[in-house]
N, C-alpha and C. Protein backbone atom coordinates (compact mmCIF):
# COMPACT_ATOMS: atom_id res chain seq x y z
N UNK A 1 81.84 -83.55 -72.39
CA UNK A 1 82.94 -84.40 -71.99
C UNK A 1 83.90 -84.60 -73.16
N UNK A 2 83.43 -84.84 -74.00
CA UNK A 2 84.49 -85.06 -75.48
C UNK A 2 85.02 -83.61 -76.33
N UNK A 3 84.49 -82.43 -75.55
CA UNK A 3 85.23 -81.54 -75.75
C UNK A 3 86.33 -81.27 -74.88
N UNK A 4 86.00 -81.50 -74.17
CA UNK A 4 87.39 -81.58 -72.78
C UNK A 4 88.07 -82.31 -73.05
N UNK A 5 88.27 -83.45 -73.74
CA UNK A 5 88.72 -84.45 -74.08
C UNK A 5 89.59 -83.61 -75.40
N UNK A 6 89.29 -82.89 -76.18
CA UNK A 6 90.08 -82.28 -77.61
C UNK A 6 91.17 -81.40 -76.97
N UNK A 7 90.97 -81.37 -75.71
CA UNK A 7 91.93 -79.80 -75.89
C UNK A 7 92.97 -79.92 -76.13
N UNK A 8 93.66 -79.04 -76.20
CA UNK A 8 95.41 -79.20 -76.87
C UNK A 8 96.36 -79.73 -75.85
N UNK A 9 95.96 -78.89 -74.81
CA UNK A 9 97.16 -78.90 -73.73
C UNK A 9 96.32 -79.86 -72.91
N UNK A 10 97.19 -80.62 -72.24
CA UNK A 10 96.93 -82.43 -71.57
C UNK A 10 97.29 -81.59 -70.40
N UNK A 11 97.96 -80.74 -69.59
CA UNK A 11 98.30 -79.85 -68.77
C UNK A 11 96.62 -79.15 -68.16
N UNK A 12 96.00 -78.95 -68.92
CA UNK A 12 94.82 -78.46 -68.25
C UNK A 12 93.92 -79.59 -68.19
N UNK A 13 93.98 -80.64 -69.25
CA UNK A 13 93.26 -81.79 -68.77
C UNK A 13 93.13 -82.16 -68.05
N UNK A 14 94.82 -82.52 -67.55
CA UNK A 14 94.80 -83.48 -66.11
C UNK A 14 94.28 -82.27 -65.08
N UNK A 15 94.63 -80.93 -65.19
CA UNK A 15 94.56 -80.39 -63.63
C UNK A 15 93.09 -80.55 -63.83
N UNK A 16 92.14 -80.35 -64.70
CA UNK A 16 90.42 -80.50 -64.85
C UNK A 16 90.19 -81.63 -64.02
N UNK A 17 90.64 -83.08 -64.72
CA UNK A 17 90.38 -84.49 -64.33
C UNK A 17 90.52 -84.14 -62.79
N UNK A 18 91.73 -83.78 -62.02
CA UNK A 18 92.42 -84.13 -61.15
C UNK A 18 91.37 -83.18 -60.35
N UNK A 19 90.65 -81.97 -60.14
CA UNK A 19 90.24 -80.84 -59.70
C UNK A 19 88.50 -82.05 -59.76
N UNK A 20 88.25 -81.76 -60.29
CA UNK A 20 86.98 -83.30 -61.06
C UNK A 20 87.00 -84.40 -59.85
N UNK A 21 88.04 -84.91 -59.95
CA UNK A 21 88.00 -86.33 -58.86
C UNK A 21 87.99 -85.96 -57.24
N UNK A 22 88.17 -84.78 -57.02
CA UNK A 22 88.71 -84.75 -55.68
C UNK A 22 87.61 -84.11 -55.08
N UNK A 23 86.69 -83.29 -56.15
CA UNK A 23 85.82 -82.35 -55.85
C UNK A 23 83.64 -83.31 -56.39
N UNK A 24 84.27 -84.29 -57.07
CA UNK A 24 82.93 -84.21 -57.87
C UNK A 24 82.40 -85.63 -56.79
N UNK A 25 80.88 -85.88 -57.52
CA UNK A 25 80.08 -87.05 -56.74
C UNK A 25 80.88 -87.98 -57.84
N UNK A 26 79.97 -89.27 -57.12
CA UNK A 26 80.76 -90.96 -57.58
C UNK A 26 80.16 -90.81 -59.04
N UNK A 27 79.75 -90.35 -59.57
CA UNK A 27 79.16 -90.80 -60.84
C UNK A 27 80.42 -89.81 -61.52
N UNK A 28 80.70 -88.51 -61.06
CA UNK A 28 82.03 -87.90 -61.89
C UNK A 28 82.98 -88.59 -61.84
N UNK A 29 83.14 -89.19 -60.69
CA UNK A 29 84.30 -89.67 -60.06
C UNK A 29 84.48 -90.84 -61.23
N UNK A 30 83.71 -92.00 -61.47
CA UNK A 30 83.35 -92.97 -62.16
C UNK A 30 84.33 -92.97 -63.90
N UNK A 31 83.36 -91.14 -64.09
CA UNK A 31 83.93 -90.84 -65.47
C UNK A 31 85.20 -90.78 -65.44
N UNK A 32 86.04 -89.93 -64.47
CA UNK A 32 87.05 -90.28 -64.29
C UNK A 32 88.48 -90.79 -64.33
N UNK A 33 87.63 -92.54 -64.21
CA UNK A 33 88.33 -93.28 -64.82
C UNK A 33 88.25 -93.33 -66.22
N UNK A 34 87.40 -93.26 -67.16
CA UNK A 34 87.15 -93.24 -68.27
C UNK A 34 88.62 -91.94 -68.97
N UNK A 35 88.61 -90.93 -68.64
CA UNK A 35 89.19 -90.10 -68.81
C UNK A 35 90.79 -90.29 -68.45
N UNK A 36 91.01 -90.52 -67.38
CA UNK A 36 92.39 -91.24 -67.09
C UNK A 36 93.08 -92.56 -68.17
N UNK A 37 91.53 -93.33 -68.34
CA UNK A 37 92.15 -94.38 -68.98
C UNK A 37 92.22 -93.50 -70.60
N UNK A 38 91.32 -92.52 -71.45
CA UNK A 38 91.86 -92.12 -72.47
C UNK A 38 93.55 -91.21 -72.23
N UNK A 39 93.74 -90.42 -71.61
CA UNK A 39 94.79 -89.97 -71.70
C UNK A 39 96.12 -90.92 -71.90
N UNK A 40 95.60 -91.81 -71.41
CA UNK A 40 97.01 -93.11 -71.06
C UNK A 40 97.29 -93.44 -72.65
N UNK A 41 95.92 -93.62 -73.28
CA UNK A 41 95.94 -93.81 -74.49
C UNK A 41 96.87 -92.97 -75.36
N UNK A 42 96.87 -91.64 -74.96
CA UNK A 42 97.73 -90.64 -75.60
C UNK A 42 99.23 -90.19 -74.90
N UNK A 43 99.60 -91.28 -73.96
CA UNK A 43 100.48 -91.14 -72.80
C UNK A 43 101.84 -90.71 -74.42
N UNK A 44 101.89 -91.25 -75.40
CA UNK A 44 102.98 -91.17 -75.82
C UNK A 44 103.29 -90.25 -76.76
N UNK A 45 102.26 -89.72 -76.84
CA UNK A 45 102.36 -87.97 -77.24
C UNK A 45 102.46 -87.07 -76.25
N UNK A 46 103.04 -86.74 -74.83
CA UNK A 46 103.00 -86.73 -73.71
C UNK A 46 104.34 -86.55 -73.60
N UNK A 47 105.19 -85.36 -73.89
CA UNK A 47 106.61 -85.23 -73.90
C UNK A 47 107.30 -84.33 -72.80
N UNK A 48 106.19 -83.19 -72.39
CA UNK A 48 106.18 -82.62 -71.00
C UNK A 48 106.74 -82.98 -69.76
N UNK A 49 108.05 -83.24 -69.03
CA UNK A 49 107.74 -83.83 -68.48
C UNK A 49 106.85 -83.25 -66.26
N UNK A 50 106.69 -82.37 -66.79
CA UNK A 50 105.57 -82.06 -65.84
C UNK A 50 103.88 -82.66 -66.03
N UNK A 51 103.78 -82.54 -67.49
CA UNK A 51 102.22 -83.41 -68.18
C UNK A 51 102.65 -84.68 -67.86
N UNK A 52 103.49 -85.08 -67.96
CA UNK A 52 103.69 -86.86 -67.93
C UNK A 52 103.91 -87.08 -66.29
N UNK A 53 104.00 -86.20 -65.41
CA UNK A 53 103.95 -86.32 -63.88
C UNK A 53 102.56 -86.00 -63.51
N UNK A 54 101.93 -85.63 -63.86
CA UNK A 54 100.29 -84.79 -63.33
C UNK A 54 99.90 -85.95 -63.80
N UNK A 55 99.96 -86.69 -64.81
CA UNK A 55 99.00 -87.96 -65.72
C UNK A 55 99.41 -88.69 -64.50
N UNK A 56 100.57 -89.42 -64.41
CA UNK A 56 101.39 -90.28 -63.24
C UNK A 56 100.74 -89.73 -61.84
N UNK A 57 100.69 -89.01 -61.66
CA UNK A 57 99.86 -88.57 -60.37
C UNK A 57 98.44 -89.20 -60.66
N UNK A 58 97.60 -89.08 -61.38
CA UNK A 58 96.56 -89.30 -61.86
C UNK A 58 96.28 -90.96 -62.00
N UNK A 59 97.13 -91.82 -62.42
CA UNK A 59 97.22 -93.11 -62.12
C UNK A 59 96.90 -93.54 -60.92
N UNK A 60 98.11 -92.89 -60.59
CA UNK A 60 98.28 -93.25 -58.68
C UNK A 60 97.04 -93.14 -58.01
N UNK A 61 96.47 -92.07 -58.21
CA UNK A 61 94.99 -91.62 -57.44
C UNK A 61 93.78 -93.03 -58.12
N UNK A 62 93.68 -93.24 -59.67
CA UNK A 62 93.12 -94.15 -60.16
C UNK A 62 93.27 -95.72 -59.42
N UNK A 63 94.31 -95.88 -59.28
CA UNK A 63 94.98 -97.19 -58.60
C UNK A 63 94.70 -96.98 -57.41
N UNK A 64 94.77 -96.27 -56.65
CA UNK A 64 94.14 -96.31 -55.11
C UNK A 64 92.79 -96.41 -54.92
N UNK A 65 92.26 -95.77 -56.05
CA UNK A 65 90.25 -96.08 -55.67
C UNK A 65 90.05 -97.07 -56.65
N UNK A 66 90.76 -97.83 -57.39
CA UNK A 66 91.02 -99.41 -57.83
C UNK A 66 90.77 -100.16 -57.12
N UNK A 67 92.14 -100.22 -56.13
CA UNK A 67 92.47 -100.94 -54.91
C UNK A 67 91.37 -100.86 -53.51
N UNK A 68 90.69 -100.02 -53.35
CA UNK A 68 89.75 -99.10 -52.50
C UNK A 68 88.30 -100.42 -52.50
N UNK A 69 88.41 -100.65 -53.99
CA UNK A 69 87.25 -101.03 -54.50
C UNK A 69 87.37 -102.63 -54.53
N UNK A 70 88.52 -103.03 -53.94
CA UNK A 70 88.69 -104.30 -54.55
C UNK A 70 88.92 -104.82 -56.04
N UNK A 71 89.17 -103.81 -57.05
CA UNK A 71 89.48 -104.23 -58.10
C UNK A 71 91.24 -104.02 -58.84
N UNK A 72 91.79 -105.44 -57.63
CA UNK A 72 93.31 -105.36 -57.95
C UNK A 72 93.73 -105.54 -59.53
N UNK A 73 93.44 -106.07 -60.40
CA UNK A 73 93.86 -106.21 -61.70
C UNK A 73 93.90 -104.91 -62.32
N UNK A 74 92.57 -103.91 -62.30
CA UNK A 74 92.70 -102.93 -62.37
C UNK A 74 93.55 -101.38 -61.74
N UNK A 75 93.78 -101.65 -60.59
CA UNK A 75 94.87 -101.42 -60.25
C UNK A 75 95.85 -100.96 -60.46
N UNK A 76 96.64 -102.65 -60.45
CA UNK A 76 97.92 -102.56 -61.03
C UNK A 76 98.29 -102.24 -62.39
N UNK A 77 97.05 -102.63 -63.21
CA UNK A 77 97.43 -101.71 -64.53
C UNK A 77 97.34 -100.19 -64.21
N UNK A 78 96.70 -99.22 -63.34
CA UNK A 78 97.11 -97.70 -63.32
C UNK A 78 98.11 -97.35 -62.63
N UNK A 79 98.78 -98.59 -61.83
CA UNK A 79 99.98 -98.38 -60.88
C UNK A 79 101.19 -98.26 -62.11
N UNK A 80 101.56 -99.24 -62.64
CA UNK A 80 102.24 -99.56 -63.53
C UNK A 80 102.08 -98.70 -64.82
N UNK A 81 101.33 -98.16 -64.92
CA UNK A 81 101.54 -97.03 -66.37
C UNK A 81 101.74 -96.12 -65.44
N UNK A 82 101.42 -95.40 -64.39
CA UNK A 82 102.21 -94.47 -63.57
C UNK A 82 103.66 -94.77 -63.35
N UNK A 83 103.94 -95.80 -63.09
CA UNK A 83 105.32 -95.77 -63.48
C UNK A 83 105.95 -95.52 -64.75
N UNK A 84 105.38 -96.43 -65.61
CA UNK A 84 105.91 -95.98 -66.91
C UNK A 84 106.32 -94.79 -67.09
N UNK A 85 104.78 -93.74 -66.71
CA UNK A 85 105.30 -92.76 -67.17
C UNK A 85 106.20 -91.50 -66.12
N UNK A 86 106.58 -92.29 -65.41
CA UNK A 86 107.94 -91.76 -65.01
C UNK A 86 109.12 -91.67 -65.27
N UNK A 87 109.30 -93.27 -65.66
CA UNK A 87 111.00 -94.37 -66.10
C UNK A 87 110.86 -93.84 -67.45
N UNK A 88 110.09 -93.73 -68.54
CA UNK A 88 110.12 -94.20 -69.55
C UNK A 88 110.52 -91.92 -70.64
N UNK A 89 111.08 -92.16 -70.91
CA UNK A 89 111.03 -90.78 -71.73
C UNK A 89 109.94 -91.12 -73.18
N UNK A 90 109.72 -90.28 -73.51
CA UNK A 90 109.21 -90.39 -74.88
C UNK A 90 109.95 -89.83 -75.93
């Protein structure tokens, strides 16, 4: 997991993460979030703006099985950095 986590290009990350969530059991799914929430971390090295739409896609999906789960606080924080990283250039 923390090699997937080094790679250079955030472009194959997310499509991994994103390929990962749609395809894996709840315990991948779980990690997931873990992984979504590091990238966010690196949202501002993130100048692509196709990488900064796949991440933003990736929120959105996070925030819906947030919301899914009953955990609105959490949520709206992956709703709202999906926006960010739409509005916001780096």
């Amino acid at each position: 997991m923390r090699r997937l986590l080094t790679i250079t290009s955030n472009r194959c990350t997310c499509r991994w993460a994103a390929c990962c969530w749609r395809n894996g059991t709840a315990s991948e799914r779980q990690r997931e979030f873990d992984i979504v929430r590091h990238l966010n971390f690196a949202s501002t090295r993130i100048t692509d703006p196709i990488e900064r739409l796949a991440l933003a896609q990736l929120n959105l999906i996070a925030g819906q099985r947030a919301k899914s789960a009953t955990a609105y606080e959490t949520a709206l924080v992956y709703f709202k950095t999906g926006i960010d990283l739409l509005t916001d250039a780096p």
